[in-house]
Every structure is written in C-alpha cells, then in structure tokens.
C-alpha atoms as a PDB file:
ATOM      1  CA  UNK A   1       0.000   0.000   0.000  1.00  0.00           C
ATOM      2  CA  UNK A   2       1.153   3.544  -1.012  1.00  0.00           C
ATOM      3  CA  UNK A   3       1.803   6.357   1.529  1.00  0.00           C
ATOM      4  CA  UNK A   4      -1.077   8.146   1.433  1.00  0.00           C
ATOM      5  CA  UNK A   5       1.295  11.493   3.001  1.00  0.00           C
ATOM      6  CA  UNK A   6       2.374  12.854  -0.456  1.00  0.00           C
ATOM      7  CA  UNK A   7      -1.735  12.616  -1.560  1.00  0.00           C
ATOM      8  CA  UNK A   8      -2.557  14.679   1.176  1.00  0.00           C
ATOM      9  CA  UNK A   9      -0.094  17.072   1.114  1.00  0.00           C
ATOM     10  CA  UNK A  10      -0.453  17.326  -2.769  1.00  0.00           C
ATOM     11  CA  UNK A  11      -3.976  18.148  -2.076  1.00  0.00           C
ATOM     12  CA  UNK A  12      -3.536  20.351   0.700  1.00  0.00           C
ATOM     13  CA  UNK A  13      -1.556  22.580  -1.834  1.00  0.00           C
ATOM     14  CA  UNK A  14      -4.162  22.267  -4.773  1.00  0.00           C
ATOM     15  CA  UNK A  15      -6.775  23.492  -1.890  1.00  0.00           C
ATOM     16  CA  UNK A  16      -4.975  26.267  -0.583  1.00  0.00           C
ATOM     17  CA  UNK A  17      -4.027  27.581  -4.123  1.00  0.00           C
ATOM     18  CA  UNK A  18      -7.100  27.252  -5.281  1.00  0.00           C
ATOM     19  CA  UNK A  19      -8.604  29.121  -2.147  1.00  0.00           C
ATOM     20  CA  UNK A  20      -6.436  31.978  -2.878  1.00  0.00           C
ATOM     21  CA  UNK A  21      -6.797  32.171  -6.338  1.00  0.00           C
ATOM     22  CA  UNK A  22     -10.732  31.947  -6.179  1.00  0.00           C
ATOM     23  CA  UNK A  23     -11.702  33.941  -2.923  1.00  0.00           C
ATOM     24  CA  UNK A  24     -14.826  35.928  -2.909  1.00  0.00           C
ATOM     25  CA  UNK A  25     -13.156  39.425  -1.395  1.00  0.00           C
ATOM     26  CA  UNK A  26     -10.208  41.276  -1.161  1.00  0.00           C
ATOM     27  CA  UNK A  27      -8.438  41.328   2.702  1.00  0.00           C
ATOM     28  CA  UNK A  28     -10.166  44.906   2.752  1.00  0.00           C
ATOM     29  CA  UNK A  29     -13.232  43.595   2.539  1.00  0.00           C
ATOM     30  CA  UNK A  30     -12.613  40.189   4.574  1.00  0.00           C
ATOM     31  CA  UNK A  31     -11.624  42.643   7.135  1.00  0.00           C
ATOM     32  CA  UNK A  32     -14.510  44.599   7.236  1.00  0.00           C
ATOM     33  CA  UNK A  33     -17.097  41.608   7.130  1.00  0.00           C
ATOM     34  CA  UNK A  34     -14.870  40.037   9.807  1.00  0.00           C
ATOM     35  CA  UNK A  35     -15.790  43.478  12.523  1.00  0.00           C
ATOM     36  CA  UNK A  36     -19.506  43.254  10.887  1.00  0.00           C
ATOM     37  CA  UNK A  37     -19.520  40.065  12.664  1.00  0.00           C
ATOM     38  CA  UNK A  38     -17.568  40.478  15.539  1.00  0.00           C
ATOM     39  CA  UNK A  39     -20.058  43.426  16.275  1.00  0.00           C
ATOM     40  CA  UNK A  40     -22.834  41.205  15.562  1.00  0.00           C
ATOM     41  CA  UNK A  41     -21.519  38.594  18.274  1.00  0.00           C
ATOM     42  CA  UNK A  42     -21.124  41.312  20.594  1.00  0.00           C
ATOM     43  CA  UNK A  43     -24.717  42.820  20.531  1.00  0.00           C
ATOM     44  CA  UNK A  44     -26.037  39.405  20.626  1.00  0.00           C
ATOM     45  CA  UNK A  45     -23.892  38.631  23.817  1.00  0.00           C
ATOM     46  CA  UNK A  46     -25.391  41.809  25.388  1.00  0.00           C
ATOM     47  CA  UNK A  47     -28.551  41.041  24.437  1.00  0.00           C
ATOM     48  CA  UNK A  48     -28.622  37.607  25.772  1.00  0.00           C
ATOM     49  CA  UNK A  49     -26.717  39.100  29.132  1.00  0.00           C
ATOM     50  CA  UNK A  50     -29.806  41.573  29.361  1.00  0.00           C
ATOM     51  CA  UNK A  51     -31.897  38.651  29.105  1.00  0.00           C
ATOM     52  CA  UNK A  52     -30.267  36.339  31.670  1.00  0.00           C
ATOM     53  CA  UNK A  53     -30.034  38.994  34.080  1.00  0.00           C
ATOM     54  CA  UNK A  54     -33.873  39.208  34.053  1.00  0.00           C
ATOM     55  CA  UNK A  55     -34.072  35.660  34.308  1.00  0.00           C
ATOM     56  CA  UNK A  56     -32.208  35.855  37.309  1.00  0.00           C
ATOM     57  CA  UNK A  57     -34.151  38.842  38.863  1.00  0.00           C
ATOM     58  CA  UNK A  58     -37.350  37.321  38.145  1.00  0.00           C
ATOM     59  CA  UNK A  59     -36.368  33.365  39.696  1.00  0.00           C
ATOM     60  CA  UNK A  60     -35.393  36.013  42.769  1.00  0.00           C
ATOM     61  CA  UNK A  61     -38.437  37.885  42.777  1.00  0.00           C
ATOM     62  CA  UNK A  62     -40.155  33.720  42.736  1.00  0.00           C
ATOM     63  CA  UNK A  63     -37.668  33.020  45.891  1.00  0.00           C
ATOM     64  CA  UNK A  64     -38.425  35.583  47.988  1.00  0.00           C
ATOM     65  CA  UNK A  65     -42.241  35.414  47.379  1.00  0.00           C
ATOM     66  CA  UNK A  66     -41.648  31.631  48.298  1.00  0.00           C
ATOM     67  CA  UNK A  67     -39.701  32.565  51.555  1.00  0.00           C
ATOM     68  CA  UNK A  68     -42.476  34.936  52.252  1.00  0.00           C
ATOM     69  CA  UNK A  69     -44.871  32.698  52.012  1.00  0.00           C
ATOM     70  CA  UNK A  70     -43.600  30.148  54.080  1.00  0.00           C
ATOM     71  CA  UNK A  71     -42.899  33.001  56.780  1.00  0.00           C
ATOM     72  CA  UNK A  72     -46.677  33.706  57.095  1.00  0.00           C
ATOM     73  CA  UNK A  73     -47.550  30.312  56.964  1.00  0.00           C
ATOM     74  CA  UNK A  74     -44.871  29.822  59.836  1.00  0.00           C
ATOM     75  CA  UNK A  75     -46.319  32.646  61.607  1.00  0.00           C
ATOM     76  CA  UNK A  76     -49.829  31.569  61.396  1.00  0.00           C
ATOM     77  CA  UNK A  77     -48.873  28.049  62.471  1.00  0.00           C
ATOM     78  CA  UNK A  78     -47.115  29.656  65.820  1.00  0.00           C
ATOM     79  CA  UNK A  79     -49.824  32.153  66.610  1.00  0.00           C
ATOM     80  CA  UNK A  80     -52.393  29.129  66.527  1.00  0.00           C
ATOM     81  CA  UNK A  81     -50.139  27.119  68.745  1.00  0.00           C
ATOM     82  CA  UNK A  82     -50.370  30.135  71.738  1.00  0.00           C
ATOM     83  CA  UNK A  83     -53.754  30.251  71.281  1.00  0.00           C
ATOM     84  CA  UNK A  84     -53.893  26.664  71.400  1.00  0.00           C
ATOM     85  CA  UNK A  85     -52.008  26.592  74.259  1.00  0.00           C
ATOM     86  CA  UNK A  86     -53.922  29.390  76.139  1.00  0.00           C
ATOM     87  CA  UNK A  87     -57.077  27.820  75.368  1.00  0.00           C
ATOM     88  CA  UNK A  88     -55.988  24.672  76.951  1.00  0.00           C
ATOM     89  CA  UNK A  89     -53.739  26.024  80.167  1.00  0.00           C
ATOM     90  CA  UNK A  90     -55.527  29.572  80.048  1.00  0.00           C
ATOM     91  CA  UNK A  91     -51.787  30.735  80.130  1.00  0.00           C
ATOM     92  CA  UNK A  92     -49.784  32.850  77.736  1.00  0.00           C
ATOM     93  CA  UNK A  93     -47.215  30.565  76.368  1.00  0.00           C
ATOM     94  CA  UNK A  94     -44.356  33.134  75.870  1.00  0.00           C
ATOM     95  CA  UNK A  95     -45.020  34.533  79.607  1.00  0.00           C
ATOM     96  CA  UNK A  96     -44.804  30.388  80.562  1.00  0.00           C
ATOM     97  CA  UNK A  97     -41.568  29.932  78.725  1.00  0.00           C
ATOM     98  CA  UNK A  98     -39.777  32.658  80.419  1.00  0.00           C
ATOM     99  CA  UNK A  99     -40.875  32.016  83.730  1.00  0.00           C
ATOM    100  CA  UNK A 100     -43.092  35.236  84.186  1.00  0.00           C
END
C-alpha cells in the first residue's frame, strides 16, 4: 500500500491555491465583514446578558415570594399554637416559657 502522506499534502496545496486564487473578497473587505460580525456577536452577547439577568431577577423575585410565604404560613402556624395553648392552660405561652 502507497503512503497516502504525499496525496494529502499534494492536495492540501491544490486546496490552498485554489482558495487563494478563487476567494470571494479582497483582505479589505474580509476585514470589514470580519468586525460586521464580531459586532454582531457582541450585541447578541449583550442582548442575551440583558436577558439572563432578568431571568435571574425574576427566579429572585419567585424566591423571595416563596420565603415569604412560608414566613406567614410559619407565623400563622405559631400564633395558633399560643392560642392553642392558652385555650388549653388559660396561660400565655411566651409569659410560661420565660418564667413570668
């Protein structure tokens, strides 16, 4: 079986010649697309920043309401506890727990 090194490399040369000799725009104007572009990637990264960052505000806007939630729930559930308690002793839990 042949090397297949000389093939490639003969081809690799063919390519690249034939690249050069048939490209679509000058450096100029390779240039110029190449900023259109790299502007293009930059207002879409800004973009999509803008849009992660209200993402994130809005899960944290969820979280808190969550936390608050579970406060007043926590609340409730401790208020009808004392009155539980009071009911059934006909004492104020927080005066029985510190001894007053």
């Amino acid at each position: 079986m042949a090397n297949p090194l000389p093939y490639f490399l003969f081809g690799l040369g063919i390519g690249a010649a034939a690249g050069i000799l048939f490209a679509p725009q000058s450096g100029d104007e390779t240039r110029e697309d190449l900023r259109h572009r790299a502007e293009e990637g930059r207002e879409y990264l800004k973009r999509r920043g803008g849009e992660l960052r209200v993402r994130a505000e809005q899960a944290m806007d969820r979280g808190r309401e969550a936390v608050q939630g579970q406060r007043e729930q926590l609340s409730s559930a401790l208020e009808a506890g004392r009155r539980a308690y009071r009911e059934a002793t006909g004492q104020d839990p927080t005066r029985a727990a510190t001894g007053s």
